[in-house]
PDB file of N, CA and C in Angstrom:
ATOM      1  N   UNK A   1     112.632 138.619  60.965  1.00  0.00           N
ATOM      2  CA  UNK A   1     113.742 138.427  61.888  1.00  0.00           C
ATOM      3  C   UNK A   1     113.534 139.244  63.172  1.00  0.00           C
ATOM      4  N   UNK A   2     112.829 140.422  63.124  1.00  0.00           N
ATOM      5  CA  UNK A   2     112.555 141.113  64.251  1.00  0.00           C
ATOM      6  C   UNK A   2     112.280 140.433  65.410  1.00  0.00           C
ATOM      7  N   UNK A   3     112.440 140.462  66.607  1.00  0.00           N
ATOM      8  CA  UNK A   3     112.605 139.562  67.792  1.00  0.00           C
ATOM      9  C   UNK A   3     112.883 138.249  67.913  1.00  0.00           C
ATOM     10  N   UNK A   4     113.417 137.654  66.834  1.00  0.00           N
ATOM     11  CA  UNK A   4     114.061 136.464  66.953  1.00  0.00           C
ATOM     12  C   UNK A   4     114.760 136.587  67.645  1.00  0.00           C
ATOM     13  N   UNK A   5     115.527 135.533  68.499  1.00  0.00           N
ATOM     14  CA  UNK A   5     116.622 134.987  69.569  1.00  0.00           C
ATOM     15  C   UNK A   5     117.560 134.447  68.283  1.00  0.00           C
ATOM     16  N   UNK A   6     118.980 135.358  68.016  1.00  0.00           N
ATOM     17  CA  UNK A   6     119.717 134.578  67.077  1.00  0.00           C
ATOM     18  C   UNK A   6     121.265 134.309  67.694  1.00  0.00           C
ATOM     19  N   UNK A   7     121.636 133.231  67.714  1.00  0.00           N
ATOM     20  CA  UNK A   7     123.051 132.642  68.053  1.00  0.00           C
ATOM     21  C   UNK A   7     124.229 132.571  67.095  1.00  0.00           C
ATOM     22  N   UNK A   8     125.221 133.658  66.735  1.00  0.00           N
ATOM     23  CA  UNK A   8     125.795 133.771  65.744  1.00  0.00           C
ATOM     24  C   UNK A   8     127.236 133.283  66.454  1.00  0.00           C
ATOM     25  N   UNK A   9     127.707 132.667  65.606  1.00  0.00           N
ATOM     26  CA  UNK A   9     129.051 132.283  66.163  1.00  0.00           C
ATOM     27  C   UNK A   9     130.294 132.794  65.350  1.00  0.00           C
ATOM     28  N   UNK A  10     131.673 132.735  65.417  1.00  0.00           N
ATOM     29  CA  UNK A  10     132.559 133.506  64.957  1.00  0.00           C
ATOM     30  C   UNK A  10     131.604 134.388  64.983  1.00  0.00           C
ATOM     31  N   UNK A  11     131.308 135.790  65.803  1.00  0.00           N
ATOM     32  CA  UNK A  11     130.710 137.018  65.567  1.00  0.00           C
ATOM     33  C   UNK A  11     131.987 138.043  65.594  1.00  0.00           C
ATOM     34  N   UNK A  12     132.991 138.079  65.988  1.00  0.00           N
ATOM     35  CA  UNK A  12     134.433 138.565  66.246  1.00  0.00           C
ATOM     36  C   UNK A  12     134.766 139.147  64.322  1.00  0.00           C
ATOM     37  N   UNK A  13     134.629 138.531  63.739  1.00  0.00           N
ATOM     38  CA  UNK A  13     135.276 139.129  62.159  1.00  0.00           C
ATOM     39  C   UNK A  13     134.324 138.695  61.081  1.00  0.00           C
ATOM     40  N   UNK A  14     134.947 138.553  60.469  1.00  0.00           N
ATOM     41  CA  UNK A  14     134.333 138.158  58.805  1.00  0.00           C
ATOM     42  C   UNK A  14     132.635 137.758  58.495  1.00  0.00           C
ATOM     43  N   UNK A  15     132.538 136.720  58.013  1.00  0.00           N
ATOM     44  CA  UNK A  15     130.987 136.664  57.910  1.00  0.00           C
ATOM     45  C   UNK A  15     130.362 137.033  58.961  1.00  0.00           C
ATOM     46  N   UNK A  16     130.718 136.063  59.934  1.00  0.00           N
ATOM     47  CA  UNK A  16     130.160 136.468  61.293  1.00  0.00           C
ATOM     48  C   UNK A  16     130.155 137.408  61.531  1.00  0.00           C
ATOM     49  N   UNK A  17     130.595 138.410  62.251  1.00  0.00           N
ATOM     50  CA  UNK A  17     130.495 139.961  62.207  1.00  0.00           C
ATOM     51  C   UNK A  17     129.697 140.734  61.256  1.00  0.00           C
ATOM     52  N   UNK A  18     129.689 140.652  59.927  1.00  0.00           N
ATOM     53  CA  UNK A  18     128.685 140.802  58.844  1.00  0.00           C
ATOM     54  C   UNK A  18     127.135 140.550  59.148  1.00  0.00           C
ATOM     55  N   UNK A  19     127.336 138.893  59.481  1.00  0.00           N
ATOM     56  CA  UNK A  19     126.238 138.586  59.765  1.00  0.00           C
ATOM     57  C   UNK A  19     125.253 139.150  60.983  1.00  0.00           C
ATOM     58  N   UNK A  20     125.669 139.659  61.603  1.00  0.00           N
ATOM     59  CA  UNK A  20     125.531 140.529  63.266  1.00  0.00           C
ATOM     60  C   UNK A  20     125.314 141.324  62.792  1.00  0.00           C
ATOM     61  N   UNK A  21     125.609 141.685  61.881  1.00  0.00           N
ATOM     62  CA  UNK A  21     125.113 143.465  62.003  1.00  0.00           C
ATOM     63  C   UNK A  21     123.961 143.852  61.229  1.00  0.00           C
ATOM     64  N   UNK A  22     123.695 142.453  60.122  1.00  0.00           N
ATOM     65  CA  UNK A  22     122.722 142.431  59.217  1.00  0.00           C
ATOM     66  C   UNK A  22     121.221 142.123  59.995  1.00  0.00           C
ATOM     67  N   UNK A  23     121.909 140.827  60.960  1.00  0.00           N
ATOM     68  CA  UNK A  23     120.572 140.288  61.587  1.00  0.00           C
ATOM     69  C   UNK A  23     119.880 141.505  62.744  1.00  0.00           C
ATOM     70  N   UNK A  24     121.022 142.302  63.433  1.00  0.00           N
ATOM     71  CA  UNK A  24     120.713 143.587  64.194  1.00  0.00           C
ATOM     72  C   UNK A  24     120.494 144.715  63.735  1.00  0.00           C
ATOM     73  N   UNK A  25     120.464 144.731  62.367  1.00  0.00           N
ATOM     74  CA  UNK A  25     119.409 146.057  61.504  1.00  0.00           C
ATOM     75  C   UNK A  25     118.280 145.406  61.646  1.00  0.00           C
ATOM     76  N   UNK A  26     118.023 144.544  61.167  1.00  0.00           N
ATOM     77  CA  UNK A  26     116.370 143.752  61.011  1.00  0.00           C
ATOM     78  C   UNK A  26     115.716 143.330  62.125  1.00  0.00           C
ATOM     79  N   UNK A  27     116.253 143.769  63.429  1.00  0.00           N
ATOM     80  CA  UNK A  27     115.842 144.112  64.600  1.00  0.00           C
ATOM     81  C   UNK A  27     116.113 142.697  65.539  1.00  0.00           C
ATOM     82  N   UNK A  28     116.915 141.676  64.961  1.00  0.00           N
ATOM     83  CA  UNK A  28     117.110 140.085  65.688  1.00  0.00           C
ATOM     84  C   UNK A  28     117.525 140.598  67.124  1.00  0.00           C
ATOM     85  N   UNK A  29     117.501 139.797  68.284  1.00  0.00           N
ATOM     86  CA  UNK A  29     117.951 140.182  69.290  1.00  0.00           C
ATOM     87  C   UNK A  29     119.091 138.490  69.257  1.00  0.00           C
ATOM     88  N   UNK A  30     120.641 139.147  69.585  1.00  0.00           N
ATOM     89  CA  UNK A  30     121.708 138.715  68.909  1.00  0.00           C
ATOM     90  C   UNK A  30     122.312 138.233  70.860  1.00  0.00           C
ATOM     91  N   UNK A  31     122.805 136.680  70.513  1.00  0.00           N
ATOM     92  CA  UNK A  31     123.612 135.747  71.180  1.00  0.00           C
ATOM     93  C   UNK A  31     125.560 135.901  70.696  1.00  0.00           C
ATOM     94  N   UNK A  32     125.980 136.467  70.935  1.00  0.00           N
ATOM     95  CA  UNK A  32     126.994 136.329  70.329  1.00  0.00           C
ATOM     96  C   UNK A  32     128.301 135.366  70.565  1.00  0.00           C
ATOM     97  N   UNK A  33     129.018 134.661  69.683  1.00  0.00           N
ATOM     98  CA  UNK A  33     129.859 134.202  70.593  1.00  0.00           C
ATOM     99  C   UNK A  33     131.054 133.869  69.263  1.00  0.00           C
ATOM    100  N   UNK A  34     132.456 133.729  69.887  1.00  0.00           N
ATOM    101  CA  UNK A  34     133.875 134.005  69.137  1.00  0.00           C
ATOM    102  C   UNK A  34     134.866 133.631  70.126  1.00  0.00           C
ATOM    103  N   UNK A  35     136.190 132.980  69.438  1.00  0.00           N
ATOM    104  CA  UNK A  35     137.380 132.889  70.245  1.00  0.00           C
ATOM    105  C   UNK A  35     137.879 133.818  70.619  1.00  0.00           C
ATOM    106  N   UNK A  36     137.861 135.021  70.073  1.00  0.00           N
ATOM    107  CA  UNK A  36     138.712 135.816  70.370  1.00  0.00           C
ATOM    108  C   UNK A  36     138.048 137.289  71.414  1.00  0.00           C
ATOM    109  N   UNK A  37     137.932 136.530  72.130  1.00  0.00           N
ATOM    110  CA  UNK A  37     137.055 137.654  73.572  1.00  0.00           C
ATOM    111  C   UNK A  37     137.583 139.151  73.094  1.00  0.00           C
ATOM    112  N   UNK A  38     138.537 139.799  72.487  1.00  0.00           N
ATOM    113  CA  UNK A  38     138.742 140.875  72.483  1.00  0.00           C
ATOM    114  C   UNK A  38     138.244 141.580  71.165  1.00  0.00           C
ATOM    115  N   UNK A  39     138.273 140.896  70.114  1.00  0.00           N
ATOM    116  CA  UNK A  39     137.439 141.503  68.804  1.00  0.00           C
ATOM    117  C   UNK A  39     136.393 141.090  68.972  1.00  0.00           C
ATOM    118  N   UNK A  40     135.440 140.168  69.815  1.00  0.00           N
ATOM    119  CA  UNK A  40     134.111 139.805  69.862  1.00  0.00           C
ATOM    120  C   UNK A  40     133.723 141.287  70.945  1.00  0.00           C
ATOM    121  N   UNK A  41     134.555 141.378  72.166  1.00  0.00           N
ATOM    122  CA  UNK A  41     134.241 142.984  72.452  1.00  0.00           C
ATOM    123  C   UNK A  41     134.394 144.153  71.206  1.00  0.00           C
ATOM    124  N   UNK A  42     134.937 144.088  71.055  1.00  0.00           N
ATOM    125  CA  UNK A  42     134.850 145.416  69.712  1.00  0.00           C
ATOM    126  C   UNK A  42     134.036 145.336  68.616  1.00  0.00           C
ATOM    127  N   UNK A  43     132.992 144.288  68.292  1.00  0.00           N
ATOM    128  CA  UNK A  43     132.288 143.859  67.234  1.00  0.00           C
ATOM    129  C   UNK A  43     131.166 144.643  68.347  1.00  0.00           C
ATOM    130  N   UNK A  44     130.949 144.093  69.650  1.00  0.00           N
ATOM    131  CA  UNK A  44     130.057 144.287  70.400  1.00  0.00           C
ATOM    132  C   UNK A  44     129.783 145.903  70.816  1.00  0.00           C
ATOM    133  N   UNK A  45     130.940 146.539  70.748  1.00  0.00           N
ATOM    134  CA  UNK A  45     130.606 148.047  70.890  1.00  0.00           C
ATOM    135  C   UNK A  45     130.003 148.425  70.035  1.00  0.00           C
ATOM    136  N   UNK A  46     130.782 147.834  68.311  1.00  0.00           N
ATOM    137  CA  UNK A  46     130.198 148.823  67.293  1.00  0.00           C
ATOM    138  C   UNK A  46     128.639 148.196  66.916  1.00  0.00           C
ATOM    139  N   UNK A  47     128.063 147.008  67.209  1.00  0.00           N
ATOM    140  CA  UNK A  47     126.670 147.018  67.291  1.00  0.00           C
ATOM    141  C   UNK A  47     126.209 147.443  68.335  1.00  0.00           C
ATOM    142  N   UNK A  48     126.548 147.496  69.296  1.00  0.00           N
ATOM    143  CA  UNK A  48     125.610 148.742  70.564  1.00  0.00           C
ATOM    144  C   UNK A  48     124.998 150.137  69.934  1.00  0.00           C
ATOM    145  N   UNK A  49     125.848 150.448  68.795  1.00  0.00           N
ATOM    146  CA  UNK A  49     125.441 151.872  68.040  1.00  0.00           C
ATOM    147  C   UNK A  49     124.181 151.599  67.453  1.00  0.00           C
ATOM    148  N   UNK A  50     123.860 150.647  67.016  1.00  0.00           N
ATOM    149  CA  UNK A  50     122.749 149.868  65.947  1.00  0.00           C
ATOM    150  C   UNK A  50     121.806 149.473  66.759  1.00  0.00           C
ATOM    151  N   UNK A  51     121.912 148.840  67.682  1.00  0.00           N
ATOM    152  CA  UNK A  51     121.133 147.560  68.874  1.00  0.00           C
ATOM    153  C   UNK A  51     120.880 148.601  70.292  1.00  0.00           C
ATOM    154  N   UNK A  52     120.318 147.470  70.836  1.00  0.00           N
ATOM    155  CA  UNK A  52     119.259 148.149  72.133  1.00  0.00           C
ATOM    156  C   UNK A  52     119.597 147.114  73.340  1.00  0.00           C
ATOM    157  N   UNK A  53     119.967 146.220  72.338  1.00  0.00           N
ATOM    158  CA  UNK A  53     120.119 144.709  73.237  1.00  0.00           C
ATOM    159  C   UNK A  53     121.128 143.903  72.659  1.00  0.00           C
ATOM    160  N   UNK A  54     122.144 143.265  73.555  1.00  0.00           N
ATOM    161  CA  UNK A  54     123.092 142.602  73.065  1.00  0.00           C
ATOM    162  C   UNK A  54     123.520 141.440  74.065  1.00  0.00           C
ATOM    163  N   UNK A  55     123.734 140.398  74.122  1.00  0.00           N
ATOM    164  CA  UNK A  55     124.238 139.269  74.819  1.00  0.00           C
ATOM    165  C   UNK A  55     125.481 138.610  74.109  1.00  0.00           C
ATOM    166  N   UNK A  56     126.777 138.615  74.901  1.00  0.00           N
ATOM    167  CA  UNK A  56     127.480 137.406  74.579  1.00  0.00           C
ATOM    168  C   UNK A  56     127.444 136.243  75.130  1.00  0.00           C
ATOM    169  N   UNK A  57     127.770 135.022  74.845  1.00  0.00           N
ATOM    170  CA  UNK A  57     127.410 133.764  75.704  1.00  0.00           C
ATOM    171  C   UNK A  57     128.752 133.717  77.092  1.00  0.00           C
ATOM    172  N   UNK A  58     129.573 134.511  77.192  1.00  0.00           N
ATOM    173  CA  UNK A  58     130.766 134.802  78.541  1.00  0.00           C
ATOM    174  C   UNK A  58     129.789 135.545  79.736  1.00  0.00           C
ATOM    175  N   UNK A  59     129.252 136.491  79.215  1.00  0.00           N
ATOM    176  CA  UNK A  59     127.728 137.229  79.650  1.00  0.00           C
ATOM    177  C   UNK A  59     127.078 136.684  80.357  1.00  0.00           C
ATOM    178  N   UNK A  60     126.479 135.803  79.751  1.00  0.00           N
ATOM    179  CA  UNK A  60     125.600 135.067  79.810  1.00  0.00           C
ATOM    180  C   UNK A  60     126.128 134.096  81.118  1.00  0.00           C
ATOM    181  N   UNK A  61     126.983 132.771  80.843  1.00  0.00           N
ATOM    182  CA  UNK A  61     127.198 132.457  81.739  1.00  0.00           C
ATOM    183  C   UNK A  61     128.000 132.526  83.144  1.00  0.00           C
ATOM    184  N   UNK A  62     128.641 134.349  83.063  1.00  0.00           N
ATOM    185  CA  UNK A  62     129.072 134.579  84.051  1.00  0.00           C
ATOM    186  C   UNK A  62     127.924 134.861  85.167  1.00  0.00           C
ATOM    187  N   UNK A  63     126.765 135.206  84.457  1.00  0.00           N
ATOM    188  CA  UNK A  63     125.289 135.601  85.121  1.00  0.00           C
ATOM    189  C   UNK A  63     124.732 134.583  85.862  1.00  0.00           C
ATOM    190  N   UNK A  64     125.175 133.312  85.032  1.00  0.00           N
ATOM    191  CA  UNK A  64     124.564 132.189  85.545  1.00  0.00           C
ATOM    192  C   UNK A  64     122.643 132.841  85.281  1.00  0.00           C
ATOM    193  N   UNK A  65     122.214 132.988  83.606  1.00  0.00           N
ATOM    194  CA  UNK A  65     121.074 132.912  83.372  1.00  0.00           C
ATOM    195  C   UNK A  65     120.807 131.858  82.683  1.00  0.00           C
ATOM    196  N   UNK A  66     121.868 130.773  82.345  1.00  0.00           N
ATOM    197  CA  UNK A  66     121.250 129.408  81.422  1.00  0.00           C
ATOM    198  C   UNK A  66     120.936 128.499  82.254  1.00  0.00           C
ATOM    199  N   UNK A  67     120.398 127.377  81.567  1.00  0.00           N
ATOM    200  CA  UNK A  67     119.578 126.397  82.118  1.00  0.00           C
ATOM    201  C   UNK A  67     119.072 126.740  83.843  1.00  0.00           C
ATOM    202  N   UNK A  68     118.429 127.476  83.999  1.00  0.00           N
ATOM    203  CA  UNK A  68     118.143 128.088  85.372  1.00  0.00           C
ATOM    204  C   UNK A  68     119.080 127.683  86.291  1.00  0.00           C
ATOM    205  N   UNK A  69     120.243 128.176  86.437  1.00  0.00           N
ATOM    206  CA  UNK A  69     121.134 128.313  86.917  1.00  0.00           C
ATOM    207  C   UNK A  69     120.508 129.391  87.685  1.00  0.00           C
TER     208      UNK A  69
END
């Protein structure tokens, strides 16, 4: 899993969130994305402790880095 590109969705709580934190021990570099913009921020702090690198897809396309935008 180490440098994989992984796209986890519901990342905000339950599996999802689980799943984020499992795939960001094993070194995945993590897409995140959830309805709820405010626990998907707080999922996102507490893997910053773990991670080096983090992207949400709001991130992402406020950057305008997809489809070469």
């Amino acid at each position: 899993m180490k440098d994989k590109v992984i796209i986890i969705t519901g990342a905000s709580s339950g599996i999802g969130k689980a799943l984020a934190f499992e795939c960001g021990k094993r070194g995945g570099k993590l897409v995140l994305c959830a309805r709820n913009e405010e626990k998907l921020n707080e999922a996102g702090e507490e893997l910053k402790k773990i991670m080096s690198t983090l992207f949400s897809l709001r991130q992402m396309f406020q950057k305008n880095t997809i489809a070469g935008h």
